[in-house]
Protein backbone atom coordinates (compact mmCIF):
# COMPACT_ATOMS: atom_id res chain seq x y z
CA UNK A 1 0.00 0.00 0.00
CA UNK A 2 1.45 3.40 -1.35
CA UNK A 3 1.77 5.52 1.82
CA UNK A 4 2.85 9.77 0.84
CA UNK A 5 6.03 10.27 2.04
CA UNK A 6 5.45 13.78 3.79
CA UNK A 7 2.68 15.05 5.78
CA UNK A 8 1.61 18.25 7.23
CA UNK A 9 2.44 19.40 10.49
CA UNK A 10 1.27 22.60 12.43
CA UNK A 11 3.72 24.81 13.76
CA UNK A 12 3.78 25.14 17.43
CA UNK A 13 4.19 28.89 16.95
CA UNK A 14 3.92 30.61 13.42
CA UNK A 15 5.78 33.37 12.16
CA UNK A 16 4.02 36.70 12.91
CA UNK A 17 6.63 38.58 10.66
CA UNK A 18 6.10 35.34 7.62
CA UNK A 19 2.04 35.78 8.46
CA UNK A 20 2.53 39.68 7.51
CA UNK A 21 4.95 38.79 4.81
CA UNK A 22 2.48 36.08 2.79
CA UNK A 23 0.44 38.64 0.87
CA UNK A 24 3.62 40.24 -0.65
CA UNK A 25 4.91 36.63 -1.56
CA UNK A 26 1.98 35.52 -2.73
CA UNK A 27 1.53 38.95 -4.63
CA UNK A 28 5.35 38.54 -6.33
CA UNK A 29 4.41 34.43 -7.29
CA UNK A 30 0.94 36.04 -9.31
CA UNK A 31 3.47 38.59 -10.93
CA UNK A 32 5.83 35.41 -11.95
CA UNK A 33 2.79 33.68 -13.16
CA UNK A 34 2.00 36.61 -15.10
CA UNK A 35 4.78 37.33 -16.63
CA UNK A 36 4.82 33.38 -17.73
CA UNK A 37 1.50 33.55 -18.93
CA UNK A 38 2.14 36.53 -20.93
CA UNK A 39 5.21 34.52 -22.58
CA UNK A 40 3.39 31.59 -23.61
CA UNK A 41 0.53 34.38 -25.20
CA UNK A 42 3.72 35.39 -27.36
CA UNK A 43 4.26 39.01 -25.75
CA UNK A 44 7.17 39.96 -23.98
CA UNK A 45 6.87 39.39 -20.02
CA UNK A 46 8.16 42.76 -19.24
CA UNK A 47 6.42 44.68 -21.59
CA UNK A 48 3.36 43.18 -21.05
CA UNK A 49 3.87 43.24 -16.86
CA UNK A 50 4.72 47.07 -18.08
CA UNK A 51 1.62 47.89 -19.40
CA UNK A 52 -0.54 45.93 -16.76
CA UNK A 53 1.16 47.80 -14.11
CA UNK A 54 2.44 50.96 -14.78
CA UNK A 55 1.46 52.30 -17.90
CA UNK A 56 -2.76 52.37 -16.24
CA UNK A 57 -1.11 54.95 -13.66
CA UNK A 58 0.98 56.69 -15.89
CA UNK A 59 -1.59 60.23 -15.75
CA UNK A 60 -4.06 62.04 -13.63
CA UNK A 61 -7.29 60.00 -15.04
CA UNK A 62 -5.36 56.78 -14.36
CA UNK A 63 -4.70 57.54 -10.95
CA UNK A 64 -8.47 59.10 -10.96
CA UNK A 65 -9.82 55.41 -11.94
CA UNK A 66 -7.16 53.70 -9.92
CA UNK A 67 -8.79 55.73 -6.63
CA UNK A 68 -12.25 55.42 -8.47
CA UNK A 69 -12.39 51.44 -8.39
CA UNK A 70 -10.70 50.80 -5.26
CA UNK A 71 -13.68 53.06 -3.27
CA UNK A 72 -16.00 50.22 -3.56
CA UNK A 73 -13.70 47.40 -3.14
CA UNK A 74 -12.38 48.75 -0.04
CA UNK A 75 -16.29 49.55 1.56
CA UNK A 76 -17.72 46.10 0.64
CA UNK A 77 -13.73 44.53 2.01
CA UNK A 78 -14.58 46.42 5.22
CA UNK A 79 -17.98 45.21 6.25
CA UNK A 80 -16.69 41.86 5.20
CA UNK A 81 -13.80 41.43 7.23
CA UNK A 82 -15.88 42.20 10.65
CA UNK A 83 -18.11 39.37 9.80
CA UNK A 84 -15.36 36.90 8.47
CA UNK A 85 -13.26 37.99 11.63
CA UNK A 86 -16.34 37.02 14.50
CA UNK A 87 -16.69 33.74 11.89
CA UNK A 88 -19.64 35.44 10.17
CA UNK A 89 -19.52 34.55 5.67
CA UNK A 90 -20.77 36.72 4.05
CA UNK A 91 -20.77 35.93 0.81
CA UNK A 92 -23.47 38.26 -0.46
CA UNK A 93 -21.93 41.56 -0.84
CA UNK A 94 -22.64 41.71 -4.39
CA UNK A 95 -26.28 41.63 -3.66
CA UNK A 96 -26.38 43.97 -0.90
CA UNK A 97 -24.02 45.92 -3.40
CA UNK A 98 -27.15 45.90 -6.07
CA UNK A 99 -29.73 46.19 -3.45
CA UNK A 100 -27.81 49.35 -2.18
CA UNK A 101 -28.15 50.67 -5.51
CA UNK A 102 -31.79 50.06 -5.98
CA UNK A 103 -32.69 51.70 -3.01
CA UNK A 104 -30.59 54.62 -3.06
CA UNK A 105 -31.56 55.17 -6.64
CA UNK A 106 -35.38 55.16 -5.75
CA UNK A 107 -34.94 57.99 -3.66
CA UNK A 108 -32.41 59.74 -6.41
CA UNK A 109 -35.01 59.50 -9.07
CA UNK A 110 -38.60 59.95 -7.41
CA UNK A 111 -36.82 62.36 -4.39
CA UNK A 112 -34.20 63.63 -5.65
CA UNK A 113 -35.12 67.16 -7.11
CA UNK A 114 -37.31 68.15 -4.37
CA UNK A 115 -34.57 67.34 -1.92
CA UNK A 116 -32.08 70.16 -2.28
CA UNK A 117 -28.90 70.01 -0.73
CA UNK A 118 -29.93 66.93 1.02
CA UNK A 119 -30.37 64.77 -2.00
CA UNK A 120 -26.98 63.23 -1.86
CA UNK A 121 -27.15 62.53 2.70
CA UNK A 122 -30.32 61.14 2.33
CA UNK A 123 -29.90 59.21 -0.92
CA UNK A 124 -26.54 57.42 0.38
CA UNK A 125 -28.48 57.08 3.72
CA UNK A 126 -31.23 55.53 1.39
CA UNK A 127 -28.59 52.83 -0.10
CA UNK A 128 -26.78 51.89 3.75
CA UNK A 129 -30.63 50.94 4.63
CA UNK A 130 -30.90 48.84 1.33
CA UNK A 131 -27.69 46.79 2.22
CA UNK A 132 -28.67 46.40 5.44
CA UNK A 133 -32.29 45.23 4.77
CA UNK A 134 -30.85 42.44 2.49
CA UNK A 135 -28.37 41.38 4.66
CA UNK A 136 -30.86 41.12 6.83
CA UNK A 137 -32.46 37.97 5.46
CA UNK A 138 -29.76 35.46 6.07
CA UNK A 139 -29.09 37.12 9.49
CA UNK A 140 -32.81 36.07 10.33
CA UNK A 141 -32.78 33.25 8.64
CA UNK A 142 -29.83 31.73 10.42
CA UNK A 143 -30.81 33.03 13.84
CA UNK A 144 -33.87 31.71 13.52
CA UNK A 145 -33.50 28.80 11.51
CA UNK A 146 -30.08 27.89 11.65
CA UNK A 147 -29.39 28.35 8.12
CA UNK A 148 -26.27 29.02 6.62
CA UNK A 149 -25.36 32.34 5.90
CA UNK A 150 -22.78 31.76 2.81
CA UNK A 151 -25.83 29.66 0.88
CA UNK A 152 -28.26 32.08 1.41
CA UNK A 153 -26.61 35.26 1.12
CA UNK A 154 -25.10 34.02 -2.27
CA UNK A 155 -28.10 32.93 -3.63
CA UNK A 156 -29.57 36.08 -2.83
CA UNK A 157 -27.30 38.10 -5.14
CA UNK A 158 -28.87 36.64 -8.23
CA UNK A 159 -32.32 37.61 -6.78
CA UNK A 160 -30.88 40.86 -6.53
CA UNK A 161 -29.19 41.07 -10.25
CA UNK A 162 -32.65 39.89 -11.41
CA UNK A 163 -34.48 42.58 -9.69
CA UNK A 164 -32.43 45.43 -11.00
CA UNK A 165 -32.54 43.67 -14.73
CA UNK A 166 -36.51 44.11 -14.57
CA UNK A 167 -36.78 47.59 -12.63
CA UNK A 168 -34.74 49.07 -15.46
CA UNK A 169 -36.53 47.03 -18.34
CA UNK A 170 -39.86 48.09 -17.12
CA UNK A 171 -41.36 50.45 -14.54
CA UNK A 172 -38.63 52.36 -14.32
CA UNK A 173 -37.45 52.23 -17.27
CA UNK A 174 -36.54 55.72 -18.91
CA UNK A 175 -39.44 57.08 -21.51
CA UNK A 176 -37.08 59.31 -23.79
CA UNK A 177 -34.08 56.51 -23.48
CA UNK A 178 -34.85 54.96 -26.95
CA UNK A 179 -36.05 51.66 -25.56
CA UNK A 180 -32.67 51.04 -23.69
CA UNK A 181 -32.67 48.93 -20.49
CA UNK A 182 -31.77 51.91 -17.94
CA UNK A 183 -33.71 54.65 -15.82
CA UNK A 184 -33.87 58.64 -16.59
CA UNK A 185 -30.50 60.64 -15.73
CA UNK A 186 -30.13 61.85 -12.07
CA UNK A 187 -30.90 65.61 -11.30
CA UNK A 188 -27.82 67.89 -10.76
CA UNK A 189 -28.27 68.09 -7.45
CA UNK A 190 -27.48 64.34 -7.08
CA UNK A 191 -23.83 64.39 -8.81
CA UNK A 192 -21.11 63.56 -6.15
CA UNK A 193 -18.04 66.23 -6.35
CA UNK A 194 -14.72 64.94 -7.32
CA UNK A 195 -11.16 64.49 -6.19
CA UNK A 196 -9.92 66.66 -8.53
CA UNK A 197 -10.12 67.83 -12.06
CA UNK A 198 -9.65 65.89 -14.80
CA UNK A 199 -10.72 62.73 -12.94
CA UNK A 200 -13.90 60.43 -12.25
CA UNK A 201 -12.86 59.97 -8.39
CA UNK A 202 -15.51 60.89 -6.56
CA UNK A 203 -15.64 61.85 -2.75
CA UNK A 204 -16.68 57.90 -2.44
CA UNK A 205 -12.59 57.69 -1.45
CA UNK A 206 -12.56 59.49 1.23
CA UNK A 207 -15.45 58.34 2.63
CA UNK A 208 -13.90 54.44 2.45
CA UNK A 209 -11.48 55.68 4.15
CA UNK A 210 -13.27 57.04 7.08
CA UNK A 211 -15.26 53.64 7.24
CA UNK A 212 -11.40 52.17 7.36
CA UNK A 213 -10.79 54.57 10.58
CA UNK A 214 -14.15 53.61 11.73
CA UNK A 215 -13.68 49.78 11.53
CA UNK A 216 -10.08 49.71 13.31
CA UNK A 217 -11.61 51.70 16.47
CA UNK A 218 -14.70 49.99 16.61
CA UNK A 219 -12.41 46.75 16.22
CA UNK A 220 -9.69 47.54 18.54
CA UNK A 221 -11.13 50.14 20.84
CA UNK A 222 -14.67 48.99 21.62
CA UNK A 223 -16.47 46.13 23.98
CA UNK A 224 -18.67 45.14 20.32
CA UNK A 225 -15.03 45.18 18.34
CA UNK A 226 -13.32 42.40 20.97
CA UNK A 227 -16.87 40.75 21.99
CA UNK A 228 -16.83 39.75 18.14
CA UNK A 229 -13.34 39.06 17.85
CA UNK A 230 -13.55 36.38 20.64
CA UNK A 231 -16.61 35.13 19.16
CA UNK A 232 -14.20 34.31 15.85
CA UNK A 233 -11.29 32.93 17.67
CA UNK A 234 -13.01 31.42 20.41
CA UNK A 235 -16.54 30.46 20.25
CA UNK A 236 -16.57 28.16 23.54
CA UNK A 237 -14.78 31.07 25.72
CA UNK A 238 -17.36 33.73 24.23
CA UNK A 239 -20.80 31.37 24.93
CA UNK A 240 -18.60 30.96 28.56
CA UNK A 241 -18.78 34.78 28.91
CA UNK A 242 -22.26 34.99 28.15
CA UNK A 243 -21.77 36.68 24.51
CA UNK A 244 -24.68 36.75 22.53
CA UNK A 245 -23.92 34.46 19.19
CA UNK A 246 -27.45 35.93 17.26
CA UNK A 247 -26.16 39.33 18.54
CA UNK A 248 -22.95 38.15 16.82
CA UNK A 249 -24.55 37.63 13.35
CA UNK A 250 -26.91 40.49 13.23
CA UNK A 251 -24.42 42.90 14.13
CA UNK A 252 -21.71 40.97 11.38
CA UNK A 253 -24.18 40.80 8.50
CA UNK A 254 -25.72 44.56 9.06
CA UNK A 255 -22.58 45.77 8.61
CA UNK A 256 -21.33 44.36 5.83
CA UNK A 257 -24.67 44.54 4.00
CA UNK A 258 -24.33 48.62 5.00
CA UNK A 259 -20.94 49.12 3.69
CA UNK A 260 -21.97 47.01 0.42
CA UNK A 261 -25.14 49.16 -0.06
CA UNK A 262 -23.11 52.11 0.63
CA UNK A 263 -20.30 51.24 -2.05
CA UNK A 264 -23.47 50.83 -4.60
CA UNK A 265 -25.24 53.89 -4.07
CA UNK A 266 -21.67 55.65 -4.12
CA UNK A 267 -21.11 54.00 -7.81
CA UNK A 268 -24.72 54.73 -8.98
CA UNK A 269 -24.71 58.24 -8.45
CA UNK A 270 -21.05 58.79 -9.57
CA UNK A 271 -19.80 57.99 -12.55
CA UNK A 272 -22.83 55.89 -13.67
CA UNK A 273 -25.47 58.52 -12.63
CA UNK A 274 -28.45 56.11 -13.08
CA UNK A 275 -29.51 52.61 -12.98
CA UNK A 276 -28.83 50.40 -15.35
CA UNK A 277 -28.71 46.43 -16.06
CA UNK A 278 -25.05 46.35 -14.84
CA UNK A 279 -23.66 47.90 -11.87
CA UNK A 280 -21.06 46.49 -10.82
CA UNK A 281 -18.21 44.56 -12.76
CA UNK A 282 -18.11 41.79 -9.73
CA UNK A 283 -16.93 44.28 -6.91
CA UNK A 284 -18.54 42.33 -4.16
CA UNK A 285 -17.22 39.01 -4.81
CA UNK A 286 -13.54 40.74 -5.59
CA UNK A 287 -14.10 42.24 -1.68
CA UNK A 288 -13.87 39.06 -0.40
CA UNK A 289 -9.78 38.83 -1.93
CA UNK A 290 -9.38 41.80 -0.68
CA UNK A 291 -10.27 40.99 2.60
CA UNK A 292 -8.37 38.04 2.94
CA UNK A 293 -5.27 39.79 1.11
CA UNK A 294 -5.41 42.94 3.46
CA UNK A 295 -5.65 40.07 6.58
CA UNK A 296 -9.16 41.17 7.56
CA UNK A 297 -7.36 44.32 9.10
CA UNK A 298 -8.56 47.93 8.04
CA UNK A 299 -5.25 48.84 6.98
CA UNK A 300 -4.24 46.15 4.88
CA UNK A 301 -7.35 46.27 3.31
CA UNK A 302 -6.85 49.91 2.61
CA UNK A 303 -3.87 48.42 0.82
CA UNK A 304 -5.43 45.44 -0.53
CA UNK A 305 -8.07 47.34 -2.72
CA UNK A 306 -5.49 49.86 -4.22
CA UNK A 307 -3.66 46.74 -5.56
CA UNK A 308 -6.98 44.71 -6.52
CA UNK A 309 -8.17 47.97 -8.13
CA UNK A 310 -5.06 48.18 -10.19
CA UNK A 311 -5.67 44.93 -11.31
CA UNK A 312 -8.97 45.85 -12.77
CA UNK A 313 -7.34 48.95 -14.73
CA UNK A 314 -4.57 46.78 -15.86
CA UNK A 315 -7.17 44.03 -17.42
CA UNK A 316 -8.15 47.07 -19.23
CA UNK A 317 -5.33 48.22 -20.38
CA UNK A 318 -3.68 45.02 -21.62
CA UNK A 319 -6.89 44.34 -23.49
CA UNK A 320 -6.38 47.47 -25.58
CA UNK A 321 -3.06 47.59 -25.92
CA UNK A 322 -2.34 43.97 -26.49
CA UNK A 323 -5.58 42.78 -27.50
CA UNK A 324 -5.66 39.90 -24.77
CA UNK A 325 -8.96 39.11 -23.58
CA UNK A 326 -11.08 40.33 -20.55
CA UNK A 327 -10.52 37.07 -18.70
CA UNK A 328 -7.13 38.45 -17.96
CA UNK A 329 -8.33 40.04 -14.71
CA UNK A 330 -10.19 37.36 -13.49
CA UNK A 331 -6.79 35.13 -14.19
CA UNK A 332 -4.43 37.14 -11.96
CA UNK A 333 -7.31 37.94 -9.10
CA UNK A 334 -6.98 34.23 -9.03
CA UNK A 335 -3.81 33.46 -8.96
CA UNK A 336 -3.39 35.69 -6.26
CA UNK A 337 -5.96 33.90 -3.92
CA UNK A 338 -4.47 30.80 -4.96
CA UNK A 339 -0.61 32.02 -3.80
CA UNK A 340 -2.39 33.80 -0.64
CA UNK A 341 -3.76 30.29 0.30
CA UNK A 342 -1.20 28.71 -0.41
CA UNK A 343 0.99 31.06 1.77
CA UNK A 344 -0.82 31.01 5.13
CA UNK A 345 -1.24 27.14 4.60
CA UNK A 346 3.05 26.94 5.07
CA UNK A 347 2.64 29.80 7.71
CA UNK A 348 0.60 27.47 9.83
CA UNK A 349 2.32 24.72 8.69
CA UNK A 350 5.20 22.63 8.29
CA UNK A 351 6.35 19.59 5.62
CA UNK A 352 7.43 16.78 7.47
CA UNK A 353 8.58 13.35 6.27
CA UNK A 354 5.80 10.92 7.80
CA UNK A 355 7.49 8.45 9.98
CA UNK A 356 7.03 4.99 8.62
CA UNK A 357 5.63 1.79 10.91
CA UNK A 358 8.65 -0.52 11.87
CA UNK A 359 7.53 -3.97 10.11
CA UNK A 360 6.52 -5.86 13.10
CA UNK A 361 4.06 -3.62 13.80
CA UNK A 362 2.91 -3.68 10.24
CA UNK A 363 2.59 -7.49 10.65
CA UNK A 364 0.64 -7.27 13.61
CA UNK A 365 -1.95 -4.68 12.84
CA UNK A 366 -5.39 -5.79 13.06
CA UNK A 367 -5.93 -5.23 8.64
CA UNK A 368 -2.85 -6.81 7.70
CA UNK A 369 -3.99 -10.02 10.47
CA UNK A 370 -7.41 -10.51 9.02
């Protein structure tokens, strides 16, 4: 009988500096990848690593978009990464990301002029409650009937994606839009200001980054942050201490559904300025790399989304310039999970060569008797 010749073995005490390090190595193995991939495609690694990288942030507007797509990577990463860190998955960002943007545009079209200068509060206050709301129905649902969350919030984007698709084909469908699949144009009183001229970045940046502040104090700093955290590392020690585990999950899945529906009203009325089929290119399903790559802490995923967001722009860009296709991005996002993974799994731990049975003992095991 073939027996492997190594086995795994945890570490009695993993690297904190190699744990920090992983998401750099596992970021230079996808650029090695990459560069082979781009060999075997029959274009030269560097230029082609050139023009995925570097050339996307080589201006104003590139930085603009770079700043642009990471806004609502890093709000859906930082919602997520409270939830995956009390051992709350949610996988349903994208729909709370679509929901976010249903509500919020609701109030932006039938609201929106009579609102004044408190159009834009109430209509991003308008997508936070959408989020929420959605998220809401796997929090009840396993609460109250032990569900799981990562089924049910997943399947729940689609319901989302399908909800959007008909509000924009139908009722609210724009009259004077020549039969396209998308609502009327947002009054002027809607449009978010930008970062600066010349650029789509919208004040959705900032914001993120607030909610980045946010999340670290209410992490580190607050009774909620570390009743959570315990609740993730420990779950027997936090039911000891009395910790509620449904106040765990509502509290995990309201605020990642609120920083999702948040990130979607942002992206609505920015750069889109109205609803249409498509919102968002897969933003709430990339949050959950970014999470993991920024080590479910608000700085890292500050970090995280910057370099995911480049990713995006550099898809684009090689597509263009090198006429490669669109799967591109979704190749290196992967690879990059993949290396992360692969990472923590030799953080943790160790290759050993598995000690084989002396023959006796082979001889006299129960199997080998019979």
């Amino acid at each position: 009988m073939f027996e492997w010749p190594l086995r795994l073995q945890r570490r009695a005490a993993p690297s904190r500096v190699m744990r920090l390090a992983a998401p750099v190595i596992a970021a230079g193995a996808m650029l090695v990848t990459g560069a082979i991939v781009f060999a075997f495609l029959g274009n030269s690694p560097l230029a082609a690593l050139y023009s995925y990288f570097v050339a996307p942030l080589a201006s104003s507007y590139g930085i603009g978009e770079l700043l642009l797509k990471a806004s609502p990577l890093m709000l859906c990463a930082l919602g997520l990464a409270v939830g995956f860190r009390s051992n709350v998955w949610n996988i349903g960002a994208e729909g709370q990301f679509t929901i976010g943007s249903i509500t919020g545009g609701a109030v932006a079209l039938f609201l929106g002029p009579r609102l004044g200068v408190f159009a834009v509060p109430l209509t991003l206050l308008a997508g936070v409650l959408g989020g929420m709301l959605w998220a809401a129905i796997p929090a009840l649902l396993r609460t109250r009937f032990h569900t799981s969350e990562i089924l049910v919030s997943l399947m729940l984007v689609y319901i989302s994606q399908l909800l959007l698709s008909w509000l924009v084909r139908g009722p609210w469908r724009d009259p004077g839009g020549f039969n396209f699949p998308q609502s009327e144009v947002f009054a002027d009183n809607l449009s978010v200001p930008t970062l600066f001229e010349g650029a789509r970045a919208t004040i959705a940046f900032p914001i993120a980054l607030v909610i980045a502040a946010l999340t670290w104090l209410f992490q580190a700093k607050t009774f909620a942050g570390y009743r959570m955290l315990v609740a993730g590392f420990a779950p027997a020690a936090a039911a000891y201490a009395g910790f509620s585990e449904k106040r765990t999950i509502w509290t995990a899945l309201l605020l990642g559904g609120g920083t999702a529906g948040l990130a979607g009203i942002c992206e609505v009325i920015g750069p889109i300025g109205r609803l249409q089929p498509t919102i968002s290119p897969g933003y709430g399903f990339a949050a959950i790399i970014v999470a993991f790559v920024g080590r479910l802490h608000p700085v890292g995923i500050v970090l995280a989304s910057l370099l995911m967001s480049l990713l995006y722009l550099g898809g684009e860009s090689v597509q263009l310039e090198l006429q490669l296709p669109a799967a591109i991005t979704g190749l290196f996002q992967g690879t990059l999970l993949f290396y992360l993974l692969a990472a923590d799994l030799f953080v943790g731990f160790e290759l050993r060569r598995a000690r084989r049975a002396p023959a006796a003992e082979v001889a006299a095991s129960p199997v080998e008797s019979t």
